[in-house]
N, C-alpha and C. Protein backbone atom coordinates (compact mmCIF):
# COMPACT_ATOMS: atom_id res chain seq x y z
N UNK A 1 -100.25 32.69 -45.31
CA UNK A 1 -99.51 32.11 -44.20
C UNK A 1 -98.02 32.41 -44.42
N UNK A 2 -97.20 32.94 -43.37
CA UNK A 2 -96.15 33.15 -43.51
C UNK A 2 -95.59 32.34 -43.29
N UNK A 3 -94.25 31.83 -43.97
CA UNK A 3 -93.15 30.51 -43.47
C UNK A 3 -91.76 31.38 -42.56
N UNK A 4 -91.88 30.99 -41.03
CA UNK A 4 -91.15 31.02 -40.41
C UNK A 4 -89.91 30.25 -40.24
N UNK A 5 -88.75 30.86 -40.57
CA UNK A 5 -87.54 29.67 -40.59
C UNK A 5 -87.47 28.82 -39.45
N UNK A 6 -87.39 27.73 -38.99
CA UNK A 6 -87.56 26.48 -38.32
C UNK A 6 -86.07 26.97 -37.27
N UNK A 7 -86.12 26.98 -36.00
CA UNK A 7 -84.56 26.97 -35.62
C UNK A 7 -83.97 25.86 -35.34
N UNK A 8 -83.02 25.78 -35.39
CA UNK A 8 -82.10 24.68 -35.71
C UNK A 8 -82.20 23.75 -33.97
N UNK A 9 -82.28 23.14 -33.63
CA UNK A 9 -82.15 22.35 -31.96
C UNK A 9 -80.48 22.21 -32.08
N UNK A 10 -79.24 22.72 -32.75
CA UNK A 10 -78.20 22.38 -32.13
C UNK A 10 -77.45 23.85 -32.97
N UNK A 11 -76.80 24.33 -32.58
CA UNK A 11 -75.91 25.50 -33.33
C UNK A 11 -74.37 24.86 -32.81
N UNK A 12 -73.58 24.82 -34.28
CA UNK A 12 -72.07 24.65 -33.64
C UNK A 12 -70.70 25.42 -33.71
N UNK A 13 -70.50 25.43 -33.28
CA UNK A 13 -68.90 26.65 -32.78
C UNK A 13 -67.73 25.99 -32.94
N UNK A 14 -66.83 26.62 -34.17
CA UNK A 14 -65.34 25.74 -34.30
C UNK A 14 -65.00 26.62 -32.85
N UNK A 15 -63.63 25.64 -32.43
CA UNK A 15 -62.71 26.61 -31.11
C UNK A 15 -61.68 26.70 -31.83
N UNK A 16 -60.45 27.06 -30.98
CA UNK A 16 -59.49 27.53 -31.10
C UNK A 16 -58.46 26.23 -32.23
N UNK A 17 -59.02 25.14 -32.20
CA UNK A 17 -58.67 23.72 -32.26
C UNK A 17 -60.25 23.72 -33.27
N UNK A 18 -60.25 23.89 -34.59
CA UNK A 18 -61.54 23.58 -35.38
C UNK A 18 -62.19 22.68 -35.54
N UNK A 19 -61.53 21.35 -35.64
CA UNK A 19 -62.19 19.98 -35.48
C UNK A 19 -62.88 20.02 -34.17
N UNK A 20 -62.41 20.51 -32.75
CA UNK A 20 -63.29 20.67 -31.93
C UNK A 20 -64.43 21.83 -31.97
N UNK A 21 -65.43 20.98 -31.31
CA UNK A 21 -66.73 21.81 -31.86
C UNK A 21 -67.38 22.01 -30.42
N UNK A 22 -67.73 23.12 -29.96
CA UNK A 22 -68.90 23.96 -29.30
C UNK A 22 -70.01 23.76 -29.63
N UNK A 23 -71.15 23.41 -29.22
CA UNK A 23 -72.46 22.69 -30.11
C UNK A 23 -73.53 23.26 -28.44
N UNK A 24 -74.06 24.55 -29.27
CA UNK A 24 -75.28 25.16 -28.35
C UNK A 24 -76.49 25.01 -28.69
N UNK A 25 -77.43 24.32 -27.60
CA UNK A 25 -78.50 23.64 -27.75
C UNK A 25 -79.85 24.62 -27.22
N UNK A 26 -80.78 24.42 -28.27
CA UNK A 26 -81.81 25.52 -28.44
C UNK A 26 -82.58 25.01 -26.97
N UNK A 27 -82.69 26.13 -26.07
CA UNK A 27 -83.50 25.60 -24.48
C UNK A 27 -84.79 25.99 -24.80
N UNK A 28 -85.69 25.16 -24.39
CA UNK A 28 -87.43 25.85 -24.34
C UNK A 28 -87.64 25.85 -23.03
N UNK A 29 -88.26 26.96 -22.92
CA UNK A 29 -88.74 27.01 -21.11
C UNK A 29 -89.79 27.23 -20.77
N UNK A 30 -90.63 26.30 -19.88
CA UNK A 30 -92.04 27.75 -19.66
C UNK A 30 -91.83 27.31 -17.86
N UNK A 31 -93.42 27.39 -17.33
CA UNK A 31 -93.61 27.28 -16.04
C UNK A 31 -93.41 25.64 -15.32
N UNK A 32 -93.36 24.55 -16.09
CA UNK A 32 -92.81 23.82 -15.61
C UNK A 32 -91.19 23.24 -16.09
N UNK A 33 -90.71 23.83 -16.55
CA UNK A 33 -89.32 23.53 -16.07
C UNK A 33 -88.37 24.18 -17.70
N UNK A 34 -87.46 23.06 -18.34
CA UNK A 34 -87.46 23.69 -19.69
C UNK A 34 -86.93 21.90 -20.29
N UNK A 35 -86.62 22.09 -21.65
CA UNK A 35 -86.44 20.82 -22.65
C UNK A 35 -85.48 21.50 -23.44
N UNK A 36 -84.82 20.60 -23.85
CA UNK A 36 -83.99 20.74 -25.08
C UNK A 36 -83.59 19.34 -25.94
N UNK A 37 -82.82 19.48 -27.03
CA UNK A 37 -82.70 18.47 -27.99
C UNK A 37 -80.87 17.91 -27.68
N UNK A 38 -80.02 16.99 -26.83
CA UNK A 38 -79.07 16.84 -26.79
C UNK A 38 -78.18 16.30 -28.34
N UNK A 39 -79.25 15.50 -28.94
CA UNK A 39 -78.08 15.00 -29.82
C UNK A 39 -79.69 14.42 -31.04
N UNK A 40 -79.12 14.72 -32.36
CA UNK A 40 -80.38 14.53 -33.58
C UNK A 40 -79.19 14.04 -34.48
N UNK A 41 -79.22 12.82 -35.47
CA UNK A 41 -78.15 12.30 -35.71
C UNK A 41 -77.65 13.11 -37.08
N UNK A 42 -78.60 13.38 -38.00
CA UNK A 42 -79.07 13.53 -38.61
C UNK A 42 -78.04 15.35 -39.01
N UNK A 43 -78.56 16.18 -37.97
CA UNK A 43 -77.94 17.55 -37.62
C UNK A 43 -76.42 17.28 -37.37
N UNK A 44 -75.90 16.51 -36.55
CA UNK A 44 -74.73 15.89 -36.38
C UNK A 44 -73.69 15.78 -37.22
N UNK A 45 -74.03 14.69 -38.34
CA UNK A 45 -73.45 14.18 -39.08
C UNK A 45 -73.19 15.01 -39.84
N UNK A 46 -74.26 16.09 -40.30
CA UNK A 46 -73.61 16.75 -41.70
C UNK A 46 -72.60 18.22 -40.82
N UNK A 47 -72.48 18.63 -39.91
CA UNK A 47 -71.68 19.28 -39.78
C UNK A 47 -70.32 18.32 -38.67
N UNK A 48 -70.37 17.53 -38.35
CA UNK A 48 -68.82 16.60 -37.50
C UNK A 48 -67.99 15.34 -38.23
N UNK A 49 -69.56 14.55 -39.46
CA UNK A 49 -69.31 13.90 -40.32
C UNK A 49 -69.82 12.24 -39.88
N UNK A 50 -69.80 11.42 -40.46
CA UNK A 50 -70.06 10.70 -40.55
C UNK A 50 -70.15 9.69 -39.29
N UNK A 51 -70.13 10.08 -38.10
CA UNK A 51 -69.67 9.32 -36.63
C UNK A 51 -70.93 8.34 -35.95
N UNK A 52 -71.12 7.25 -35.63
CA UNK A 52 -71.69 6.59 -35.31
C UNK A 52 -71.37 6.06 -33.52
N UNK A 53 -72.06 6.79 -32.45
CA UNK A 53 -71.61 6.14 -31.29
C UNK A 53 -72.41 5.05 -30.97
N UNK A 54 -71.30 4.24 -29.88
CA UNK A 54 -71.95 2.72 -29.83
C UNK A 54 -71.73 2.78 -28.07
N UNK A 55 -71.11 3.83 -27.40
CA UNK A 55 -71.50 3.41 -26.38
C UNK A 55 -71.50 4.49 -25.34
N UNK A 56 -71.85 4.86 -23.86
CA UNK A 56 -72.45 5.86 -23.42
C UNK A 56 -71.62 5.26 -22.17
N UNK A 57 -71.11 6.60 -21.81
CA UNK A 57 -69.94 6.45 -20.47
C UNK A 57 -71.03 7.99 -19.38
N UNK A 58 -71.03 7.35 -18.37
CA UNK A 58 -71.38 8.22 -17.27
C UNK A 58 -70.34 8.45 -16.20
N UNK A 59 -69.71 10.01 -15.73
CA UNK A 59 -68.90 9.72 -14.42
C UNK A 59 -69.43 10.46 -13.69
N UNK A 60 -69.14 10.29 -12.63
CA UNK A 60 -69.70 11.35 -11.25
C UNK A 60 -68.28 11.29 -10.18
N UNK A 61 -68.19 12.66 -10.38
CA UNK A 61 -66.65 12.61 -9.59
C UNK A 61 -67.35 14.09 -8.89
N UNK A 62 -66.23 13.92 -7.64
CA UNK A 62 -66.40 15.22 -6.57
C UNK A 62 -65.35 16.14 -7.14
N UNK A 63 -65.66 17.48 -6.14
CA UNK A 63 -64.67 19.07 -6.25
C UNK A 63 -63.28 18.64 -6.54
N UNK A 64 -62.28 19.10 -7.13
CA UNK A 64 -61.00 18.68 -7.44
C UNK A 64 -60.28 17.16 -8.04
N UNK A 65 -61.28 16.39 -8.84
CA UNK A 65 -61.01 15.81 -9.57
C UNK A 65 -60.64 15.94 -11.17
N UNK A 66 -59.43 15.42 -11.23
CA UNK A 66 -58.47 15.70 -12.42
C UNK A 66 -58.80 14.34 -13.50
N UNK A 67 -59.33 13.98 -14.20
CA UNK A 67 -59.30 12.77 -14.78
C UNK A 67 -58.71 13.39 -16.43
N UNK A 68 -57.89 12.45 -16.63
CA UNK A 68 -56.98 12.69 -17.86
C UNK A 68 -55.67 12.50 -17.90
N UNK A 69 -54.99 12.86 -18.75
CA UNK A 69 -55.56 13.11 -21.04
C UNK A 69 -55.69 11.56 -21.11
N UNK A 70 -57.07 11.21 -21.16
CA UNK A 70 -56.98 9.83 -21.54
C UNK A 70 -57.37 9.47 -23.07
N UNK A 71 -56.54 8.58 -24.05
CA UNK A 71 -57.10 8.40 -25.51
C UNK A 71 -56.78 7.17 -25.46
N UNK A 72 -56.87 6.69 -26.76
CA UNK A 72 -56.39 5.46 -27.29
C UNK A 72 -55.78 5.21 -28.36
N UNK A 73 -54.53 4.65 -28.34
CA UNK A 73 -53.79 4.19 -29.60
C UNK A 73 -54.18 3.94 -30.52
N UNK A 74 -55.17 2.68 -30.46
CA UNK A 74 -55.80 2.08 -31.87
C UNK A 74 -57.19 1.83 -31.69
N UNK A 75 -57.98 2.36 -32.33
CA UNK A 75 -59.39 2.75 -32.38
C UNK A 75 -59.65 3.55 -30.98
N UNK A 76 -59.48 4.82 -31.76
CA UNK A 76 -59.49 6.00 -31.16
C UNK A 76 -60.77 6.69 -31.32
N UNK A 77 -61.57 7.04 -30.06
CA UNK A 77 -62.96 7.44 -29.57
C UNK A 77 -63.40 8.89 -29.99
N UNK A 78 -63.98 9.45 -30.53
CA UNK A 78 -64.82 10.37 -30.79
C UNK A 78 -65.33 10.56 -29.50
N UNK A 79 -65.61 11.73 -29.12
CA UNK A 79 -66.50 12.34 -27.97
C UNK A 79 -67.42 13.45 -27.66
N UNK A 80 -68.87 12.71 -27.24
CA UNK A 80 -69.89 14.21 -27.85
C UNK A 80 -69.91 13.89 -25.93
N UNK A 81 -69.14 15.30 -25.39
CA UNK A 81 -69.60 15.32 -23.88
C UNK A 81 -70.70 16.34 -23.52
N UNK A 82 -71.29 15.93 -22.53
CA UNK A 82 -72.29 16.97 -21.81
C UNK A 82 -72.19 16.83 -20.38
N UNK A 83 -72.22 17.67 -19.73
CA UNK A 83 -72.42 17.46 -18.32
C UNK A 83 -73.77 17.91 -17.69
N UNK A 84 -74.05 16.83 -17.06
CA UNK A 84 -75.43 16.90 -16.54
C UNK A 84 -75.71 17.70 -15.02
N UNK A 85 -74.74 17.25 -14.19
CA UNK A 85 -75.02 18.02 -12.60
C UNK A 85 -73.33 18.72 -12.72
N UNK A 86 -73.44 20.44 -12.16
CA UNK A 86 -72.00 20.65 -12.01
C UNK A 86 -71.77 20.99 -13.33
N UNK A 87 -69.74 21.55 -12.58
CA UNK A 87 -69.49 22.18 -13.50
C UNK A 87 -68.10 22.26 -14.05
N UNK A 88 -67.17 21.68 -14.61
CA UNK A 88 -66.41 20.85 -15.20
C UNK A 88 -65.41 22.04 -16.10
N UNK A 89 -63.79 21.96 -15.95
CA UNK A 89 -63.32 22.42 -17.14
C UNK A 89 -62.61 21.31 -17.88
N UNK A 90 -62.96 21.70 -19.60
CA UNK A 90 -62.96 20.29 -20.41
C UNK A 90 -61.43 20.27 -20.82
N UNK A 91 -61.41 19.93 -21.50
CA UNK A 91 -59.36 19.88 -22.35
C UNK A 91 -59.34 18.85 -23.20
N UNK A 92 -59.14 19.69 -24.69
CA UNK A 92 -58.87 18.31 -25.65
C UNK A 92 -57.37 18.19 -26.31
N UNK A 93 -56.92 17.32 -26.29
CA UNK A 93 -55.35 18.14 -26.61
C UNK A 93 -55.15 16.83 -27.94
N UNK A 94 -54.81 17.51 -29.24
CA UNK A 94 -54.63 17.01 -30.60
C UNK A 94 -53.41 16.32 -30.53
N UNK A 95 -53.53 14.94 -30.73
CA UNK A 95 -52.36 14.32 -31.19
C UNK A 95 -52.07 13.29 -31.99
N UNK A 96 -52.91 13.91 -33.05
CA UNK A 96 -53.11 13.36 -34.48
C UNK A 96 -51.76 13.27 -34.91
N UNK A 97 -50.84 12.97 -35.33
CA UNK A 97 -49.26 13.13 -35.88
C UNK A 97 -50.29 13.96 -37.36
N UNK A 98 -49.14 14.96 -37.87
CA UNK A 98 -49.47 15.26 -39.03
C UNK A 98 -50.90 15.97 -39.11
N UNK A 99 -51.47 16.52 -38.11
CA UNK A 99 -52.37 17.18 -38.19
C UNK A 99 -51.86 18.85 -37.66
N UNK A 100 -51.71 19.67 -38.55
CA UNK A 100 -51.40 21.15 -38.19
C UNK A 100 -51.74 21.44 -36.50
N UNK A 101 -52.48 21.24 -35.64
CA UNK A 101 -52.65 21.50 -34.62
C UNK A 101 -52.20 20.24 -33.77
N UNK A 102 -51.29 19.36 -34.23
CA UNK A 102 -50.83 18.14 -33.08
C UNK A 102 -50.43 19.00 -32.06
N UNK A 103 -49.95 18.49 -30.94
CA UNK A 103 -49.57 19.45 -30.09
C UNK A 103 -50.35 19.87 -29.33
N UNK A 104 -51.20 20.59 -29.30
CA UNK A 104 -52.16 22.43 -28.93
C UNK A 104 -53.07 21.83 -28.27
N UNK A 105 -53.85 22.35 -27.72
CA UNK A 105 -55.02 22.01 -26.63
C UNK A 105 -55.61 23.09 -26.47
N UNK A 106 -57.10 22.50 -26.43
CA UNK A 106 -58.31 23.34 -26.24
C UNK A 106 -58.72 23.07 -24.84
N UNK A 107 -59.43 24.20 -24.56
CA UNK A 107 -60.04 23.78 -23.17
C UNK A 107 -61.04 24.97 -22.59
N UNK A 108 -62.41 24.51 -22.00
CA UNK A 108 -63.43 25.37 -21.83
C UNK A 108 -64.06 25.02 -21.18
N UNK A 109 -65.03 25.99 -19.79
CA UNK A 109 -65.76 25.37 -19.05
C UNK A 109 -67.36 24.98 -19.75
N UNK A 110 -67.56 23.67 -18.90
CA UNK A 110 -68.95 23.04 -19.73
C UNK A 110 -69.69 23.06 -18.06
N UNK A 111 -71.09 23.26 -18.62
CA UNK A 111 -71.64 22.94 -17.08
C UNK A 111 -73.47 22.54 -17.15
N UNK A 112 -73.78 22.23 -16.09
CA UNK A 112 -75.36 21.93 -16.32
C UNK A 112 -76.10 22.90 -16.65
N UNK A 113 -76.10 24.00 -16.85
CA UNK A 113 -76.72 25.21 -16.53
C UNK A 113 -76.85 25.72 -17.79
N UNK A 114 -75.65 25.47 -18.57
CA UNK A 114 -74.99 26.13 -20.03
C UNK A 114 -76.08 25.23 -20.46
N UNK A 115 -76.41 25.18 -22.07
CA UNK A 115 -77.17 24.46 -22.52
C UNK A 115 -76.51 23.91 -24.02
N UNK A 116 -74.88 23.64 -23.31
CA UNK A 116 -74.07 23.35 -24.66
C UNK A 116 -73.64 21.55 -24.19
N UNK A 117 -72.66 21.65 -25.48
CA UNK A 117 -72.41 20.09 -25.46
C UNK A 117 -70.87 20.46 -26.00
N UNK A 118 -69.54 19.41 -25.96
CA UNK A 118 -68.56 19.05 -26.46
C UNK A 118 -68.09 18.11 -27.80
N UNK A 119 -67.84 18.74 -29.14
CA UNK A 119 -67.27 17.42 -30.07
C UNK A 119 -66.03 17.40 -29.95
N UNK A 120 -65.61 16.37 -29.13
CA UNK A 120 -63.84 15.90 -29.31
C UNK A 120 -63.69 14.76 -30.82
N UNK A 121 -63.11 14.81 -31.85
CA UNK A 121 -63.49 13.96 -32.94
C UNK A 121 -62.40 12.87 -32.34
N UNK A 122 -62.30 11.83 -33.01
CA UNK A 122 -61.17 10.57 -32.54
C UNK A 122 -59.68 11.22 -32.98
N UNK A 123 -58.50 10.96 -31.76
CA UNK A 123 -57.51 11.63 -32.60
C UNK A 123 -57.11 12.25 -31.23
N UNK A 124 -57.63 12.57 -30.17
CA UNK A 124 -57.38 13.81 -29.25
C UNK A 124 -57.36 12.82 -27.88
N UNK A 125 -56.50 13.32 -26.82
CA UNK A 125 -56.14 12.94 -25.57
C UNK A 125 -57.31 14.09 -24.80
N UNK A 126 -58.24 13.07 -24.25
CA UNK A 126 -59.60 14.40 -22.87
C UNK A 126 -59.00 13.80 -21.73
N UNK A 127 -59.24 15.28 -20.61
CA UNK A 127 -59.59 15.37 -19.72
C UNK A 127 -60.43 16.40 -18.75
N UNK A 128 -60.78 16.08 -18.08
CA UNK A 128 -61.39 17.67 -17.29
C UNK A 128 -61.14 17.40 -15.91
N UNK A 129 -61.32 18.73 -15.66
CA UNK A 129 -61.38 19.01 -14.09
C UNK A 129 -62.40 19.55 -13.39
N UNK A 130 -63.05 18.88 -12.56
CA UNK A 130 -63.99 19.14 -11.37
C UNK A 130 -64.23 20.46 -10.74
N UNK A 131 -65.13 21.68 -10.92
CA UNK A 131 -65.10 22.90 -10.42
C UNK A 131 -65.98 22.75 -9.41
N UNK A 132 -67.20 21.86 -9.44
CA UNK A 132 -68.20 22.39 -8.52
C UNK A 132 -68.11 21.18 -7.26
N UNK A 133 -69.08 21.04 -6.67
CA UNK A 133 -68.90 20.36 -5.63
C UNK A 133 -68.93 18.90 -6.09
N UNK A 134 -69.83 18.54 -7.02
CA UNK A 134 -69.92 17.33 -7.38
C UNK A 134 -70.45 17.45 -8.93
N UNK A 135 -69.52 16.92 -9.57
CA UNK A 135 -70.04 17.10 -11.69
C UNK A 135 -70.23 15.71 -11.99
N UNK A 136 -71.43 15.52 -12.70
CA UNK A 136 -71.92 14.06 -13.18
C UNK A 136 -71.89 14.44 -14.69
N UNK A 137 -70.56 13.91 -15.97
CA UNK A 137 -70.40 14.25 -17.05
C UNK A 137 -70.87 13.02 -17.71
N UNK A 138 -71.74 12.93 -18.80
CA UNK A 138 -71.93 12.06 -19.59
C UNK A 138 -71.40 12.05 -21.31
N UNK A 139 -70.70 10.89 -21.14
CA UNK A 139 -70.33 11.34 -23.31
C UNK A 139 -70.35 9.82 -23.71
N UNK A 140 -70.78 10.30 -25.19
CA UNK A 140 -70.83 9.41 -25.67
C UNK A 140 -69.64 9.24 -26.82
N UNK A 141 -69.62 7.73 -26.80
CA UNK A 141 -68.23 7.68 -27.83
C UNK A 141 -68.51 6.81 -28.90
N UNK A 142 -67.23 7.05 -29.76
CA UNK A 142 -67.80 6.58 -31.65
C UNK A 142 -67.06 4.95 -30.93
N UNK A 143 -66.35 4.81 -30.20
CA UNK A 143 -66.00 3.08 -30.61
C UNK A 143 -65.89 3.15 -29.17
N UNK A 144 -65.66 1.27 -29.06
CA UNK A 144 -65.79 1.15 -27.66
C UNK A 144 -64.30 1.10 -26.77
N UNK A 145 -64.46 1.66 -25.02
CA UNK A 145 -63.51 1.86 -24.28
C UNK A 145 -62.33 0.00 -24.78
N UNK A 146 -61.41 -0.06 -25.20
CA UNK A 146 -60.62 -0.95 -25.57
C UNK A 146 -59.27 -1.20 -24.35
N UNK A 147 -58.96 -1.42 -23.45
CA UNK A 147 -57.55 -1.20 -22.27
C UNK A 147 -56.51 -1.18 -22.67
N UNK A 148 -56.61 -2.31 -23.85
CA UNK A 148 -55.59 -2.87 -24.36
C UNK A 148 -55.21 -1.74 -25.05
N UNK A 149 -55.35 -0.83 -26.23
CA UNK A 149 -54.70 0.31 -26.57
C UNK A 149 -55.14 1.90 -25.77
N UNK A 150 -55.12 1.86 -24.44
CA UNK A 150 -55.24 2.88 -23.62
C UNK A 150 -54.01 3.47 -23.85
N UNK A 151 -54.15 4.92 -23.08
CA UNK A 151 -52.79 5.74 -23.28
C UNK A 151 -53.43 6.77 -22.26
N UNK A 152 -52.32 7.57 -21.61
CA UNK A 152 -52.34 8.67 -21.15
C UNK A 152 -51.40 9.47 -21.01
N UNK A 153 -51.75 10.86 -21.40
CA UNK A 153 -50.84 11.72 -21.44
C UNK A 153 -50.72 12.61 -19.59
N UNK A 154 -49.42 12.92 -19.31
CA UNK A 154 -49.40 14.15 -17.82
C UNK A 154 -50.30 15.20 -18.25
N UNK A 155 -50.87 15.12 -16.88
CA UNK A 155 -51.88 16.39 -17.23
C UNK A 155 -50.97 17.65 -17.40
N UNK A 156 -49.84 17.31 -16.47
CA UNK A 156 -49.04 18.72 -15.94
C UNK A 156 -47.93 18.56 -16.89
N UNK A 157 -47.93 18.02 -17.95
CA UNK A 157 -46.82 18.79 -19.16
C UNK A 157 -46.49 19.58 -19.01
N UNK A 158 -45.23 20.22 -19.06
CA UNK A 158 -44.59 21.38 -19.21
C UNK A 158 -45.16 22.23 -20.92
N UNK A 159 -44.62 20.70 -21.64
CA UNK A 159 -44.47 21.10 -22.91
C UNK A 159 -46.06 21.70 -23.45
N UNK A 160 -46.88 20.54 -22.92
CA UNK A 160 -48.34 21.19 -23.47
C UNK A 160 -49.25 22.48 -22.57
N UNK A 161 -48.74 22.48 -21.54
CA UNK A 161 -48.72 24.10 -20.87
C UNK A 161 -50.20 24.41 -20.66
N UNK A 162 -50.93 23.49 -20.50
CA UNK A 162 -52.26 23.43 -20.08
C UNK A 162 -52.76 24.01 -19.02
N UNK A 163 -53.22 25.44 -19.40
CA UNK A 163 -53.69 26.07 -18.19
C UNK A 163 -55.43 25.95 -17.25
N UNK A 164 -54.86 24.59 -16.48
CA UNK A 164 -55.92 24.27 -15.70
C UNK A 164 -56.34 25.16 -14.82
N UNK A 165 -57.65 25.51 -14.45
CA UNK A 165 -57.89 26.51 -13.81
C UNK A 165 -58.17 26.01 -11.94
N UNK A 166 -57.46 25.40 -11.50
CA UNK A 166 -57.31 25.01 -10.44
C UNK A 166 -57.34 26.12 -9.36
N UNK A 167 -58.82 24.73 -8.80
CA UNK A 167 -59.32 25.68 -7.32
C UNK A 167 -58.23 26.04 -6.04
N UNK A 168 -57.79 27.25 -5.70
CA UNK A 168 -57.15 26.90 -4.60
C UNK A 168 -57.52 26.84 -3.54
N UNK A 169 -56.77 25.62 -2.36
CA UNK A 169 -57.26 25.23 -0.98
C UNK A 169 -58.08 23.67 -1.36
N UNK A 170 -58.16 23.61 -2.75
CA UNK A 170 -59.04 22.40 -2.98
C UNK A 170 -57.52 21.50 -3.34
N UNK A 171 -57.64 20.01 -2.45
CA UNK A 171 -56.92 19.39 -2.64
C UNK A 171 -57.18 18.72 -4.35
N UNK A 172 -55.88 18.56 -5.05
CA UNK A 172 -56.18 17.68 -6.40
C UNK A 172 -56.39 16.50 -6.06
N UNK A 173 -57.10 15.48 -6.97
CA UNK A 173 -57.33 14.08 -6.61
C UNK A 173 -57.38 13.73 -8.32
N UNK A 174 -56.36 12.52 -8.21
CA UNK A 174 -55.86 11.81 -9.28
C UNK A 174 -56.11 10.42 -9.04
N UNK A 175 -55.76 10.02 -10.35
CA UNK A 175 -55.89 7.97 -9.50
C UNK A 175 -54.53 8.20 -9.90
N UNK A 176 -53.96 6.99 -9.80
CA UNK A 176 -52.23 6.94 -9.76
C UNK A 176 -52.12 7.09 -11.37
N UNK A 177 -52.47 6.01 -11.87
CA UNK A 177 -52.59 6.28 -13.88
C UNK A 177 -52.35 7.38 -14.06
N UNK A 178 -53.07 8.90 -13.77
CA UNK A 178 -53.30 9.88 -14.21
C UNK A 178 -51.73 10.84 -13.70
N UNK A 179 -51.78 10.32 -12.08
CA UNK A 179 -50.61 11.39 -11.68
C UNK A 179 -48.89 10.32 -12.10
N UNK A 180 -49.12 9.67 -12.63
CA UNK A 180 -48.04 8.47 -12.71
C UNK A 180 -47.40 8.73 -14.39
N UNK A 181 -48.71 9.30 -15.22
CA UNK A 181 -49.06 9.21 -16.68
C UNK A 181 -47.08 9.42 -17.29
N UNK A 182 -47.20 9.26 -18.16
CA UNK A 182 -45.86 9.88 -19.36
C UNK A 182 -46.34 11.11 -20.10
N UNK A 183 -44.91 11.85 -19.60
CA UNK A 183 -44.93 13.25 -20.72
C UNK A 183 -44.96 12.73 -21.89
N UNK A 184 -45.33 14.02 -23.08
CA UNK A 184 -45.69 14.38 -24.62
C UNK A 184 -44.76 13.83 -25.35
N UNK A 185 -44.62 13.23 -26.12
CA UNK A 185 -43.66 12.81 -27.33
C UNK A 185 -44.23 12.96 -28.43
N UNK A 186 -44.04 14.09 -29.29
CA UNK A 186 -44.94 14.18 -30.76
C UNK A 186 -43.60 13.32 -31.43
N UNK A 187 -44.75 12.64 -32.32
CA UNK A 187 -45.66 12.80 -32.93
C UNK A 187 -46.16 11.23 -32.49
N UNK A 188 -47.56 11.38 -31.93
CA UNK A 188 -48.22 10.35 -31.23
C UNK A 188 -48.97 9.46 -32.34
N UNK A 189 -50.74 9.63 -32.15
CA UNK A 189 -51.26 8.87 -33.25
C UNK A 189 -50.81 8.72 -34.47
């Protein structure tokens, strides 16, 4: 009997920003539809580390929705995103004080179709933007949404130079928080 190496149900990808992780999920397909493995804790932990989520955020926003850089001051959220319907560009922007990449921002389209997932670790300001007609993103986070140490960063920094890939003819849609937010001041967390 031959031993076939087992494939892994999650493969992960440093980006440009290494703590953020690309995490491509093994698809099975046949004639009725296909399956895959979103999250095994187990696989997780030994390559993102030790993270425990406690709670599960669902949004469903329409075409040209901007939601973001939203983090938190004190007990700051880890984020394993996936998007379920639609198709979303993500943005994690580091503002760890004292972390070589404070500053810098990652950002990549995620979508239902792809069969990947997002690790934002705690430490980073998310947001994304709405490509398709309607994106239903689900993530889960290491601690829970807190108001009291909310924060948000301008999406439209000069300084962080975030090249959103904005639809044109599609109106943007913000809540006021978001288009109201405060520019960058390093060194943040």
């Amino acid at each position: 009997m031959t031993n076939t190496p087992k494939k892994t149900p999650m493969h992960f990808i440093s980006l440009k920003i290494p703590d953020v992780l690309l995490i491509r999920h093994q698809r099975h397909q046949d004639e009725r539809g296909d399956f895959m493995e979103l999250f095994r804790h187990g696989i997780f932990t030994r390559r993102c580390g030790d993270f425990c989520f406690v709670q599960d955020n669902l949004s469903r926003s329409r075409q040209g929705t901007l939601r973001g850089l939203h983090y938190q001051r004190e007990k700051p959220q880890g984020k394993l995103i996936q998007v379920m319907v639609g198709t979303i560009f993500d943005v994690a922007v580091d503002i760890r004080a004292g972390s070589p990449t404070c500053g810098q921002w990652v950002g990549l389209q995620l979508s239902a179709e792809e069969a990947t997932s997002l690790w934002i670790p705690p430490g980073f300001a998310h947001g994304f933007y709405v490509q398709s007609e309607w994106a239903h993103v689900l993530y889960k986070c290491t601690d829970y949404y807190a108001p009291q140490f909310e924060g948000t960063l301008n999406w439209s920094d000069p300084t962080l130079a975030i090249e959103w890939p904005l639809i044109e003819n599609v109106p943007l849609i913000l809540s006021d928080k978001d288009r109201n937010a405060p520019f960058w001041k390093k060194p943040h967390l």
